[in-house]
Protein backbone atom coordinates (compact mmCIF):
# COMPACT_ATOMS: atom_id res chain seq x y z
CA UNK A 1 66.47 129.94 85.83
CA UNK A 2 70.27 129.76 85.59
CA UNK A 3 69.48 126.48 83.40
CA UNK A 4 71.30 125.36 80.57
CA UNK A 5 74.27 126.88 79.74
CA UNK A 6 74.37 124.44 76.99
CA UNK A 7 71.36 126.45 75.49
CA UNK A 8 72.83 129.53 76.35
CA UNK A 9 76.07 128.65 75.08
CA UNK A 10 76.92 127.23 71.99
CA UNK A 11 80.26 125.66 73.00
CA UNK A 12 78.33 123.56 75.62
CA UNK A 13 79.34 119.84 76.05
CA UNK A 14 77.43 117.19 74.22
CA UNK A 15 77.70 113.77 73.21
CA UNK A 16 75.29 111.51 71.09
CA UNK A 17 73.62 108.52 72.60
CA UNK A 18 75.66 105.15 71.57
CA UNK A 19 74.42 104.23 68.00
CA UNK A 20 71.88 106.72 67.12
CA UNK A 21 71.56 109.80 64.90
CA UNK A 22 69.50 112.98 65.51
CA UNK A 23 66.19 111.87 65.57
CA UNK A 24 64.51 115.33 66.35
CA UNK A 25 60.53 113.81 66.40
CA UNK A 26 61.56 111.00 68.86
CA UNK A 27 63.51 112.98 71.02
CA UNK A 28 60.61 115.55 71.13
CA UNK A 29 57.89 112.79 71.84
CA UNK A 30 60.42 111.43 74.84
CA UNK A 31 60.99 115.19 75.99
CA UNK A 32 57.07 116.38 75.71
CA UNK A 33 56.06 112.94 77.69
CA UNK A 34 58.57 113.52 80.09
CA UNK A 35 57.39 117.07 81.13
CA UNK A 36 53.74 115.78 80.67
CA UNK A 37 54.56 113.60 83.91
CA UNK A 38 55.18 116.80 85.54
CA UNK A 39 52.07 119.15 84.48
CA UNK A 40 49.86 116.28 84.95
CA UNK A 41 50.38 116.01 88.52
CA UNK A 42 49.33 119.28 89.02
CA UNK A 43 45.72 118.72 88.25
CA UNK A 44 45.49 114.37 88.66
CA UNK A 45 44.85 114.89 92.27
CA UNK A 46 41.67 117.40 91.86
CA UNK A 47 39.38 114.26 91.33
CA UNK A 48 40.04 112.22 93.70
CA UNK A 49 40.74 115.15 96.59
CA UNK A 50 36.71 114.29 97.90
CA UNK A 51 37.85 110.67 98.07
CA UNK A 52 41.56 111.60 99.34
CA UNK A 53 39.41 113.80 102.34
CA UNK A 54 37.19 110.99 103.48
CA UNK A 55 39.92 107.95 103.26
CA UNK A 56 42.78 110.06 105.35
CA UNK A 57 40.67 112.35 106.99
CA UNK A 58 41.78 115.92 105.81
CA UNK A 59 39.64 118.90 106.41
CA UNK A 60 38.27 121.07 103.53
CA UNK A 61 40.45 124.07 104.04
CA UNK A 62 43.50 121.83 104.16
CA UNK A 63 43.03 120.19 101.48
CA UNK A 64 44.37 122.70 98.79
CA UNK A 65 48.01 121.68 100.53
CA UNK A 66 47.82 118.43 98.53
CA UNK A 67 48.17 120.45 95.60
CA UNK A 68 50.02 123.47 96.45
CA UNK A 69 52.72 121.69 98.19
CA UNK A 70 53.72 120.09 94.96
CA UNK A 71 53.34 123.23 93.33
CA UNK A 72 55.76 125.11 95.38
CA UNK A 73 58.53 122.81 95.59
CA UNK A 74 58.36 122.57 91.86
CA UNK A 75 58.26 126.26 91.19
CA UNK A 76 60.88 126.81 94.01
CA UNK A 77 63.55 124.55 93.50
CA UNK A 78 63.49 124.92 89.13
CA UNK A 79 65.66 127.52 89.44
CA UNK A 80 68.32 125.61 91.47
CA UNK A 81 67.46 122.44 89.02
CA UNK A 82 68.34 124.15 85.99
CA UNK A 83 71.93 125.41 87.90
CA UNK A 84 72.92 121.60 88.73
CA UNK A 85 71.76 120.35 84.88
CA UNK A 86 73.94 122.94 83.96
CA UNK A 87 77.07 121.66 85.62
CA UNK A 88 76.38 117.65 85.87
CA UNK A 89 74.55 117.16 82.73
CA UNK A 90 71.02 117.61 81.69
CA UNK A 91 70.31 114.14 80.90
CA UNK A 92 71.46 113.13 84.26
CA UNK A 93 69.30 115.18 85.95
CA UNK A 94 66.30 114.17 83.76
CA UNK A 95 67.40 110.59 85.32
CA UNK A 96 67.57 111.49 88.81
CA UNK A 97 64.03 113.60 87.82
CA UNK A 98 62.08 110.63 86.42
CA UNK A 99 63.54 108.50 89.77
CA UNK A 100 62.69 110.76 92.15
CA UNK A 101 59.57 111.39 90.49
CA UNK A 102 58.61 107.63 90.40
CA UNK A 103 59.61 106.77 94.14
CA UNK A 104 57.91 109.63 95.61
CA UNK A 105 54.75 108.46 93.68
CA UNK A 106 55.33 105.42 95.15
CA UNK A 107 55.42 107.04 98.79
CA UNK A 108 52.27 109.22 97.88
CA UNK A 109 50.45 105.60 96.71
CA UNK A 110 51.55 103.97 100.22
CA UNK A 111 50.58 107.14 102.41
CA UNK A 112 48.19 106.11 105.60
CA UNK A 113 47.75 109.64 107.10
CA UNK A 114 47.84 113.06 105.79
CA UNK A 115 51.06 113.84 106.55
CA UNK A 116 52.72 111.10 104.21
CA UNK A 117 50.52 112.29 101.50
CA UNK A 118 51.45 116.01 101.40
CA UNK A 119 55.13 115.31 102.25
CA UNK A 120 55.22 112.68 99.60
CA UNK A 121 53.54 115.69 96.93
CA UNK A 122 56.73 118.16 97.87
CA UNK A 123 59.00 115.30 96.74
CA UNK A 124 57.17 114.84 93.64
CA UNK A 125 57.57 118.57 93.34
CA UNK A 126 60.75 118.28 93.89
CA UNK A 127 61.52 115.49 91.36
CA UNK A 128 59.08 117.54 89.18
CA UNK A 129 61.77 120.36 89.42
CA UNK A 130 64.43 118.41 87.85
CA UNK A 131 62.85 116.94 85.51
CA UNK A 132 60.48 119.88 83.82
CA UNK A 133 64.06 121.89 84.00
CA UNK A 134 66.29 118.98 82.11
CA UNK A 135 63.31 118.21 79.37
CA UNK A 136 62.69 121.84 78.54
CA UNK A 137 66.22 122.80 78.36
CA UNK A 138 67.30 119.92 76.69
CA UNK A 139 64.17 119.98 73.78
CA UNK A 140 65.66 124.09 73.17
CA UNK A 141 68.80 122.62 73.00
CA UNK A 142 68.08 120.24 70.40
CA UNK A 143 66.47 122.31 68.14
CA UNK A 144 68.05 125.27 66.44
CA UNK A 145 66.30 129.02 67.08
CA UNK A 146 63.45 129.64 63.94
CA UNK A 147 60.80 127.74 62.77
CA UNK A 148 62.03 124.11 64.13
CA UNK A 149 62.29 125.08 67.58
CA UNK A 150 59.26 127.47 67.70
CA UNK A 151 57.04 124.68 66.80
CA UNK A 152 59.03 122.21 69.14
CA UNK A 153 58.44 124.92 71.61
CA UNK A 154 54.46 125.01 70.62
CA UNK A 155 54.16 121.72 71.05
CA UNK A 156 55.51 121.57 74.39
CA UNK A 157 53.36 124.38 75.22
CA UNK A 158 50.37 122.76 73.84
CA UNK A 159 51.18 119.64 76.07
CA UNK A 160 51.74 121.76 78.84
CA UNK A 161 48.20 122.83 78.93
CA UNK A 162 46.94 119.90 77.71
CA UNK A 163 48.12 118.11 81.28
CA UNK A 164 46.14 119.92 83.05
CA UNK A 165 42.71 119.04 81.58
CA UNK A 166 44.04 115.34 81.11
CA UNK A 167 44.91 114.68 84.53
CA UNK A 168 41.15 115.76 86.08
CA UNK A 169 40.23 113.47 83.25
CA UNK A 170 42.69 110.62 84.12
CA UNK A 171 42.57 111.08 88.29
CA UNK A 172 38.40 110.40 88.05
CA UNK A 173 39.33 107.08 85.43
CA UNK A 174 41.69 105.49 88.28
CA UNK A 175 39.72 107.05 90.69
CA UNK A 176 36.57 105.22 90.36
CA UNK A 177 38.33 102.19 88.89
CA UNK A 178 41.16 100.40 90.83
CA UNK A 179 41.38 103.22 93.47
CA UNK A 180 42.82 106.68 94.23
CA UNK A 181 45.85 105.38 94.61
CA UNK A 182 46.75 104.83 91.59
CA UNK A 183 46.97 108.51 90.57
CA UNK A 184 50.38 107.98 92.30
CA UNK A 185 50.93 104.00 91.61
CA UNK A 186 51.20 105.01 87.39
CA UNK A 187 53.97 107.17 87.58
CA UNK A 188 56.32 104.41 89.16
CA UNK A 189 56.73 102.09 86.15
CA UNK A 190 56.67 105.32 83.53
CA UNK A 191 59.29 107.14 85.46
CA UNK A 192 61.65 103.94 85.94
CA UNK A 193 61.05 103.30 82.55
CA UNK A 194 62.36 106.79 81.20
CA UNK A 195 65.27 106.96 83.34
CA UNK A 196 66.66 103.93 81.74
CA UNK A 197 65.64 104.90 78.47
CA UNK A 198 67.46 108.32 78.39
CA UNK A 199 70.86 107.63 77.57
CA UNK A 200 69.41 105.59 74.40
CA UNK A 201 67.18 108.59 73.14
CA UNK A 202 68.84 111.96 73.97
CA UNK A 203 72.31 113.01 74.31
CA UNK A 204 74.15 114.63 77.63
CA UNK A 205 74.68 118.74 77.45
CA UNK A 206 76.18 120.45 80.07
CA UNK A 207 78.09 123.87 80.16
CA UNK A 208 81.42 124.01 79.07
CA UNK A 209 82.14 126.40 81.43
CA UNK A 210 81.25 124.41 84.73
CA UNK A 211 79.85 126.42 88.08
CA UNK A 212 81.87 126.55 90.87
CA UNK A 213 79.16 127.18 93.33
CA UNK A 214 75.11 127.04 93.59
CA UNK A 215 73.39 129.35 94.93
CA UNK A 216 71.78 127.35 97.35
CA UNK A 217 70.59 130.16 99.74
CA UNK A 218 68.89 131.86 97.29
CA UNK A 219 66.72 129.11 96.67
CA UNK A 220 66.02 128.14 99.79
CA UNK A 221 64.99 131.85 100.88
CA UNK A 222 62.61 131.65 97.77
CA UNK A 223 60.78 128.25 98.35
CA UNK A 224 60.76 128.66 101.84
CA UNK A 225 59.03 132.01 101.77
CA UNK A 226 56.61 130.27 99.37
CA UNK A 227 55.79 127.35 101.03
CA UNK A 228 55.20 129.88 104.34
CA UNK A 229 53.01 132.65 102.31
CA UNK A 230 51.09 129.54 101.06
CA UNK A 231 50.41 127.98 104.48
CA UNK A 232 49.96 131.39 106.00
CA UNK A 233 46.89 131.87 103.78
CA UNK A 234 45.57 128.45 104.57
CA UNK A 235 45.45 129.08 108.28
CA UNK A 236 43.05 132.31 107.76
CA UNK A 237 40.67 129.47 107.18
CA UNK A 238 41.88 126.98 109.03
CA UNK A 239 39.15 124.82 111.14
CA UNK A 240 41.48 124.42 114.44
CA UNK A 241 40.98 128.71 114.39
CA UNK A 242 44.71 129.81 114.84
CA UNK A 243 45.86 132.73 116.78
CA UNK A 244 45.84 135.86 114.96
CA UNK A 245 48.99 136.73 115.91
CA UNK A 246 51.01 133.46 114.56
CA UNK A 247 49.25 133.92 110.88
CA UNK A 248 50.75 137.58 110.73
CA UNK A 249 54.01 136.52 111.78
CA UNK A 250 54.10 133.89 108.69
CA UNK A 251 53.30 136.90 106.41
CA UNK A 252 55.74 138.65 108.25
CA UNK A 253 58.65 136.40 107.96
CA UNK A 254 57.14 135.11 104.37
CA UNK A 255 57.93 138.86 102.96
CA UNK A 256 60.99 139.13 104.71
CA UNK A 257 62.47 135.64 103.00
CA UNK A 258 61.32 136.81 99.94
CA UNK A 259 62.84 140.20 99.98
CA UNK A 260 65.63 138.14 101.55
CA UNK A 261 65.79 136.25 97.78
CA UNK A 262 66.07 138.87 95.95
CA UNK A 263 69.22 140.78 98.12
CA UNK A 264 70.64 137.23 97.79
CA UNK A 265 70.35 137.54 94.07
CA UNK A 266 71.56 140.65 93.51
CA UNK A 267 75.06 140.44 95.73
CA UNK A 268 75.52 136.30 95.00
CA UNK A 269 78.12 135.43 92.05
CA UNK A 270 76.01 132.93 90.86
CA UNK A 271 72.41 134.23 90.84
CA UNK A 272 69.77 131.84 90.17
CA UNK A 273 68.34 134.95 88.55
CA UNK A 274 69.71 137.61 86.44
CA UNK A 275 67.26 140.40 87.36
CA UNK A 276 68.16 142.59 84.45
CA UNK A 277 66.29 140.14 82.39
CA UNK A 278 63.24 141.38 83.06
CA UNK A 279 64.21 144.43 81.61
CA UNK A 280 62.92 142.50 78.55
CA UNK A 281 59.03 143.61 78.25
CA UNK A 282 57.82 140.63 76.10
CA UNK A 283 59.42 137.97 78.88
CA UNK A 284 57.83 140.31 82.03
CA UNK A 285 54.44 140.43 80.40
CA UNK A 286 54.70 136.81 79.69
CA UNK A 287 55.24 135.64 82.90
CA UNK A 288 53.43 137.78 85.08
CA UNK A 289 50.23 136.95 82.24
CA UNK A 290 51.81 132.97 82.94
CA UNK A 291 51.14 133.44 86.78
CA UNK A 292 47.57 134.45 86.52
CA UNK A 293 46.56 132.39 83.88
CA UNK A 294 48.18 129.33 85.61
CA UNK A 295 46.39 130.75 89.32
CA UNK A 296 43.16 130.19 87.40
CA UNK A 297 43.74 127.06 85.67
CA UNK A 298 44.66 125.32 89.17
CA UNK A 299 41.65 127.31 90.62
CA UNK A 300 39.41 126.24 87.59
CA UNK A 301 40.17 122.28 88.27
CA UNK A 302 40.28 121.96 91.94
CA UNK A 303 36.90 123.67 92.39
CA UNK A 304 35.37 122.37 89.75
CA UNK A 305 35.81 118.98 90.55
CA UNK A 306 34.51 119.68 94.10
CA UNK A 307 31.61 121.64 92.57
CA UNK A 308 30.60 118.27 90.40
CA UNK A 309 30.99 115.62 93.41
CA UNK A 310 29.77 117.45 96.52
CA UNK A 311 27.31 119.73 94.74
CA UNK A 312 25.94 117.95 91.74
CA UNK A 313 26.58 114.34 93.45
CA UNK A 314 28.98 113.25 90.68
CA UNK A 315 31.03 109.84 90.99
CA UNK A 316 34.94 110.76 90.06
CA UNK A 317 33.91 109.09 87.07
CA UNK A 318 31.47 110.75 85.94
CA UNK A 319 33.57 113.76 87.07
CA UNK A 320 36.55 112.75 84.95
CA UNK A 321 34.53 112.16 82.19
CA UNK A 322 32.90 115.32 82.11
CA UNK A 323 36.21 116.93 81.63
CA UNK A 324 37.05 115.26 78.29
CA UNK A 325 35.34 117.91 75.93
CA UNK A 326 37.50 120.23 77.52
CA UNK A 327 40.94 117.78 77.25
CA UNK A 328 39.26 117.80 73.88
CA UNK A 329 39.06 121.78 73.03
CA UNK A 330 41.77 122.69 74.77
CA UNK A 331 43.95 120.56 72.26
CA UNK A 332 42.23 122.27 69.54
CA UNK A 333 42.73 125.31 70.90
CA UNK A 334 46.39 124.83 70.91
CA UNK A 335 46.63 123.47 67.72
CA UNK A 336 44.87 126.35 66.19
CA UNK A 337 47.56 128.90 68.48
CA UNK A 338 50.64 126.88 67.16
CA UNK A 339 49.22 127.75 63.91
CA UNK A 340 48.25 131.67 64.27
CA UNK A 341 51.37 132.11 66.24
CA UNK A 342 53.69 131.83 63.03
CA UNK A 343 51.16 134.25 61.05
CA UNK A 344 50.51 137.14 63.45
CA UNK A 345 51.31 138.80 66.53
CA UNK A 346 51.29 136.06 69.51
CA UNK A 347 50.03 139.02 71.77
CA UNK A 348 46.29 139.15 69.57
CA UNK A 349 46.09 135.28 70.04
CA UNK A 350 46.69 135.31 73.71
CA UNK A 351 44.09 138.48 74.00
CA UNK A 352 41.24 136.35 72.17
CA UNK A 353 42.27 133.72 74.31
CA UNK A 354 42.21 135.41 77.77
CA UNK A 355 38.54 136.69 76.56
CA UNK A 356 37.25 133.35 76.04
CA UNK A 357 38.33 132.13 79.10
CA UNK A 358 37.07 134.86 81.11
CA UNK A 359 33.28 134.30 79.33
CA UNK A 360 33.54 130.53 80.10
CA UNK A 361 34.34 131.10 83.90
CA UNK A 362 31.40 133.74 84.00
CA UNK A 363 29.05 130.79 82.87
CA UNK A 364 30.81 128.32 85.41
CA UNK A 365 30.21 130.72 88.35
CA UNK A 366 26.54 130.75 87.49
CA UNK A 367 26.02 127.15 87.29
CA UNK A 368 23.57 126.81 89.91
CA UNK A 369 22.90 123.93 92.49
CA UNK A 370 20.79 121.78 89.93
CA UNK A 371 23.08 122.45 87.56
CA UNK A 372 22.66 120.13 83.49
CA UNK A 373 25.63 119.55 82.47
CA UNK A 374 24.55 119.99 78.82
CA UNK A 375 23.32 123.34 79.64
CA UNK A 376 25.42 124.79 81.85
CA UNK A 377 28.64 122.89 82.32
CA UNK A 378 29.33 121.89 78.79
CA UNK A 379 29.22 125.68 77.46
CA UNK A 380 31.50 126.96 80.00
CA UNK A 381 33.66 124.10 79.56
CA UNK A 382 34.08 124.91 75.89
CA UNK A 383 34.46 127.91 75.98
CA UNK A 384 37.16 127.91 78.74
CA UNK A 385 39.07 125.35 77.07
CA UNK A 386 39.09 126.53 73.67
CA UNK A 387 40.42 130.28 75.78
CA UNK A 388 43.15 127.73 77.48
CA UNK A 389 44.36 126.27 74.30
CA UNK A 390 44.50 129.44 72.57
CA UNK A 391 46.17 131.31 75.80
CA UNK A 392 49.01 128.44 76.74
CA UNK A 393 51.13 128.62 73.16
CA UNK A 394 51.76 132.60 72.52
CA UNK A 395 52.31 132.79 76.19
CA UNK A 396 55.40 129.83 75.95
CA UNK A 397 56.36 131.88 72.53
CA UNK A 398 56.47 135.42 73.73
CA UNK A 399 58.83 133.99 76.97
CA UNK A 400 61.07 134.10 74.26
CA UNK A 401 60.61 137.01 72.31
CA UNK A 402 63.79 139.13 72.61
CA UNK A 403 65.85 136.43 74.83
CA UNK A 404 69.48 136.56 73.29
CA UNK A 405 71.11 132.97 72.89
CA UNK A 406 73.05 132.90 76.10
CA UNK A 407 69.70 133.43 78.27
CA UNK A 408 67.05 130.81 76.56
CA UNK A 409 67.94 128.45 79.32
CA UNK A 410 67.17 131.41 82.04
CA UNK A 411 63.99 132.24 79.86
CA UNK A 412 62.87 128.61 80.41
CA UNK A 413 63.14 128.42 83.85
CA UNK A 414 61.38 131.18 84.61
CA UNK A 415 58.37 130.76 82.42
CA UNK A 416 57.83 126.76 84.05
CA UNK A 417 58.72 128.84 87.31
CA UNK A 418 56.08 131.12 87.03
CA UNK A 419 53.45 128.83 85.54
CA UNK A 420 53.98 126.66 89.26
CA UNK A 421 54.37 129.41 91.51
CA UNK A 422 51.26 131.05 89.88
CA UNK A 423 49.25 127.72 90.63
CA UNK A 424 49.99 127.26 94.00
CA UNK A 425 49.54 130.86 95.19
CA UNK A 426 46.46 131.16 93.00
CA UNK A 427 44.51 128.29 94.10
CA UNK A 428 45.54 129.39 97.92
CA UNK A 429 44.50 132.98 97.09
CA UNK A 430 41.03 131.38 95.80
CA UNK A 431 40.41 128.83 98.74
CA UNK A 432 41.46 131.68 100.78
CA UNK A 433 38.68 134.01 100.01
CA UNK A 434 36.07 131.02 98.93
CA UNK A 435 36.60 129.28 102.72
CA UNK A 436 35.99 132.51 104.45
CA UNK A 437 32.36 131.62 105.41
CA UNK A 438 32.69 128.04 104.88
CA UNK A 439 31.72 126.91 108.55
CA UNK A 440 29.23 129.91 109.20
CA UNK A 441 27.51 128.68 105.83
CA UNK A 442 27.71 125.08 107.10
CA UNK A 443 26.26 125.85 110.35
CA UNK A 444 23.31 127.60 108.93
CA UNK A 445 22.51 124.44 106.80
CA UNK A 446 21.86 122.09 110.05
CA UNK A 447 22.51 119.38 108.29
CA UNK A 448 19.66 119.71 105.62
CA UNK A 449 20.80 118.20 102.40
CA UNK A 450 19.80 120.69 100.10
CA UNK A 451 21.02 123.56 101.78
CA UNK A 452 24.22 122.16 102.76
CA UNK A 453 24.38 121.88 99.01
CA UNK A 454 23.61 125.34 98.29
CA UNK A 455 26.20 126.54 101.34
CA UNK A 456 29.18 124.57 98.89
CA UNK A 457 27.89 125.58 96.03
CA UNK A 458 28.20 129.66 97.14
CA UNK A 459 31.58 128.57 97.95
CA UNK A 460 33.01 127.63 95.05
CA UNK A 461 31.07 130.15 92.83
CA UNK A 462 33.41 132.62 95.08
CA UNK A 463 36.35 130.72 94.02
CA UNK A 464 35.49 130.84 90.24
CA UNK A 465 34.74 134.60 90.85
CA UNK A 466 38.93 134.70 91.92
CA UNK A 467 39.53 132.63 88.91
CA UNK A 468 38.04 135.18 86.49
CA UNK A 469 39.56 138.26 87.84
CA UNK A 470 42.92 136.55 87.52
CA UNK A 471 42.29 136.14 84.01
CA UNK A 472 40.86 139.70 83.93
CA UNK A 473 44.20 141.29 85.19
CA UNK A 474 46.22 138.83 82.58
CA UNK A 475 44.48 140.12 79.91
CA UNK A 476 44.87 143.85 80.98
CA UNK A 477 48.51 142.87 81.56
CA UNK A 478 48.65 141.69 77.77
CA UNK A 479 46.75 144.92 76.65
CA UNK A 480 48.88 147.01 78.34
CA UNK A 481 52.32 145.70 78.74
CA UNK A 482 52.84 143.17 76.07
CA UNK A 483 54.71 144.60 72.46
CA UNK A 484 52.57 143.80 69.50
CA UNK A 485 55.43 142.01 67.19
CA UNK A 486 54.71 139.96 64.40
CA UNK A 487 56.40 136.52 63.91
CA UNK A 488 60.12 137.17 62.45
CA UNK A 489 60.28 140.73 63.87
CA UNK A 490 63.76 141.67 65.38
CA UNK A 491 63.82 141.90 68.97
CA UNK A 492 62.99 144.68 71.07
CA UNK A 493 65.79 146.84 71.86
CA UNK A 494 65.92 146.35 75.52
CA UNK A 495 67.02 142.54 74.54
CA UNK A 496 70.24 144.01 73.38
C-alpha cells in the first residue's frame, strides 16, 4: 500500500509528543486498540444481523451487504490511506480515522431503513481505512526491524484475529442487552476519545520526501470494481429475481475496472502498488493464504451466528456467549504462534494451523438441526479457533519475510488489504452458492416449523462447505508456494 514512507524511509519526519519519552508498551496498547476498533467491526454485526433483518426489514440474501460493504471500502481505499499518511502525517490520519470512524457509528446507530445502515457501514469502512493504515504503519515505525518489532508485529496479529471472535461475542452482549444499536453507539465515545488522545501518546511521521500527486484513479477503479463484483454476486440470489442480462454486465464491467487498476498501476507515477513486489514469494503466498483464510473467517461468523438463532433458536445472547471458548482459544492459539514463530519456520505453524481449522469446519458443517452445543458446537469451535490463532501470526510474519526497509509500509498495506478484500468477497462467494436454493427450499417447507428449520440449516452447512475449501486451497497455497525459512534466515533472493 504506498503507506509509510516513514517506515520505508529512515530519514522520514518525526516529532515526539509534548513531554513524553518513548514509551514502546503504551504506544503499542494505544496502536493494537486502535486497529482492534477496526477488525472488530468486521464480525460485531454477525449477531445481531437476525435482529438487524426483522427491525429494518432486509431480506436474507441482502443481508451479507451489511458486512461486505464495510469490508470493501476498507480493503479498497487502504491503499490510498496509507499514500495520504504518507504525505500529511500518520498521526493525523489516525485522527481523522478514529473521527470518521466514531461519526459514522453514530449514523449506523441512528439508521431507520436499510439504506442508512449499509451506507453508514462503507463510511465506517472508510474511516476503518485510515485508521488500520496509520496504526499499523505507525506501530512498524516505532519499533526497530528484529525481535522488538516481530513481537510488536505478533501481537498486532494476535489482536487482529482476536477481533473477530470478540466482536460475535460482544455484538450478542449489546445485542440482547440495551439493543442492537449499540454495536454502533460504543464506538462513538472510544473513537472521540483516541483522536484527542493521539498527539499525547504517539508522535507524527510522515515522508520526508512528500508526494506530489495520489493516485486517486487507481483506487477508485479498484474499490469500485469491488464493491460491483460484490453486489453482482448478491443479485444471483437476489429475491426481486434480476434480469440475467444486468448481473453479467456487473461482472462485465467489474473485470474490466479491475483490469482497468492494474493498467493504472503500471503507467501512473505514483502507484498505489508496486507490482514487482510480488515478485517476493513469502509476501505472495502470504497474502493470497491471508485472502482465503480471512474469506472463511467472515464466512465462519456470519453463518454461524445465523445457524445458532434461526436454526437452534438461540437468543443473541446466548449466541454471543457461545462464542467465548473460541475468543478464548483463539487467543491461545496466538499466543502459542507468537511463540513458535521465533523458534521455527512460520510456514509449519501456519500448515498445522490451516489443518485444524479445516477439521473444526468439517465438524461445524455436520452439526445437524438438533444440534448440543457441548457435543457438536463446542468441538468444532475449539478446534477452529485454536487453527485461527495458530494461522493469523506466521501469516502477519511471513508478509514480511524478504520486504527490504523502504517497502514495510507497502508490505502492510497489502497484507490488511488482503485480509478485507478476502472477507468481503469470501462471505459473498459463500452466500452466493449457500442462497442458491434458498426460496425453492423455503417453499417446500410450507411453513412447517421443523422443516423450515432443516431448509436453513442445509443452507448454511453449504456455506461452511465454501468456508473449508477456502481453507483447503490456503493450505495447498502454503504447501506449495510458501519458502520454508527459519526465524533469522536472510531473505530470499528475489527481495534483493
Amino acid at each position: 500500500m504506498s503507506i509509510p514512507e516513514s517506515v520505508r524511509n529512515t530519514d522520514a519526519v518525526s516529532s515526539p509528543p509534548a513531554g513524553s519519552g518513548r514509551r514502546p508498551g503504551l504506544i503499542l496498547a494505544f496502536l493494537c486498540i486502535a486497529g482492534f476498533m477496526t477488525f472488530l467491526d468486521v464480525s460485531i454485526v454477525n449477531v445481531a444481523l437476525p435482529t438487524i433483518e426483522d427491525k429494518l426489514d432486509i431480506s436474507a440474501t441482502q443481508l451479507p451487504y451489511v458486512v461486505t460493504t464495510y469490508g470493501m471500502l476498507l480493503g479498497g481505499f487502504l491503499l490510498l490511506c496509507g499514500r495520504l499518511a504518507d504525505t500529511y502525517g500518520r498521526r493525523l490520519m489516525l485522527q481523522t480515522g478514529l473521527t470518521l470512524f466514531a461519526l459514522s457509528s453514530l449514523l449506523g446507530g441512528l439508521a431507520q431503513e436499510s439504506v442508512q445502515l449499509i451506507v453508514a457501514r462503507g463510511l465506517q469502512g472508510l474511516g476503518a481505512a485510515f485508521l488500520a493504515t496509520s496504526a499499523l504503519s505507525l506501530l512498524t515505525s516505532s519499533f526497530p526491524e528484529g525481535p522488538e518489532r516481530t513481537r510488536a508485529l505478533g501481537v498486532w496479529g494476535a489482536l487482529s484475529g482476536l477481533a473477530s471472535v470478540a466482536g460475535v461475542t460482544l455484538g450478542g452482549l449489546l445485542t440482547d442487552g440495551p439493543g442492537w444499536r449499540w454495536i454502533f453507539f460504543i464506538n462513538v465515545p472510544i473513537g472521540l476519545l483516541g483522536a484527542l488522545l493521539a498527539p499525547s501518546v504517539v508522535s507524527e511521521s510522515r515522508a520526508a520526501r512528500r508526494s506530489s500527486s495520489f493516485d486517486l484513479a487507481g483506487a477508485v477503479a479498484l474499490t469500485a470494481g469491488l464493491v460491483l463484483l460484490i453486489f453482482s454476486l448478491g443479485q444471483t440470489v437476489d429475491d426481486s429475481d434480476p434480469p440475467v442480462g444486468r448481473i453479467a454486465a456487473g461482472f462485465i464491467v467489474s473485470a474490466l475496472l479491475l483490469v482497468a487498476f492494474l493498467l493504472i498501476e503500471r503507467r501512473t507515477r505514483e502507484p498505489l502498488i508496486t507490482l514487482s513486489i510480488f515478485r517476493r514469494p513469502s509476501l505472495r503466498a502470504a497474502n493470497l493464504a491471508a485472502v482465503l483464510l480471512l474469506g472463511n473467517v467472515v464466512t465462519l461468523f456470519f453463518f454461524a451466528s445465523l445457524f445458532m438463532q434461526q436454526v437452534l433458536d438461540y437468543s443473541p445472547l446466548r449466541t454471543g456467549l457461545a462464542y467465548v471458548p473460541l475468543a478464548v482459544i483463539v487467543a491461545v492459539g496466538a499466543g502459542i504462534a507468537a511463540q513458535l514463530v521465533t523458534r521455527m519456520p512460520a510456514k509449519l505453524v501456519l500448515l498445522v494451523g490451516l489443518l485444524l481449522t479445516v477439521g473444526g469446519m468439517l465438524l461445524l458443517r455436520r452439526a445437524p438441526v438438533d444440534a448440543s452445543y457441548p457435543v457438536d458446537l463446542l468441538p468444532a469451535f475449539l478446534a477452529t479457533g485454536l487453527g485461527l490463532g495458530l494461522s493469523f501470526v506466521p501469516i502477519q510474519v511471513v508478509a514480511f519475510t524478504g520486504v527490504r526497509e523502504h517497502e514495510s509500509g507497502l508490505a502492510a498495506g497489502l497484507i490488511n488489504t488482503s485480509q478485507e478484500v478476502g472477507g468481503a468477497i469470501g462471505l459473498a462467494v459463500a452466500a452466493t452458492y449457500a442462497f442458491r436454493n434458498l426460496a425453492e427450499l423455503t417453499d417446500r417447507a410450507h411453513g412447517v416449523p421443523e422443516l423450515v428449520h432443516q431448509a436453513r440449516a442445509d443452507v448454511f452447512h453449504d456455506a461452511f462447505l465454501v468456508g473449508v475449501i477456502f481453507v483447503v486451497a490456503a493450505f495447498l497455497i502454503t504447501l506449495v508456494l510458501l519458502p520454508l525459512t527459519r526465524p533469522g534466515d536472510a531473505p530470499d533472493p528475489a527481495a534483493r
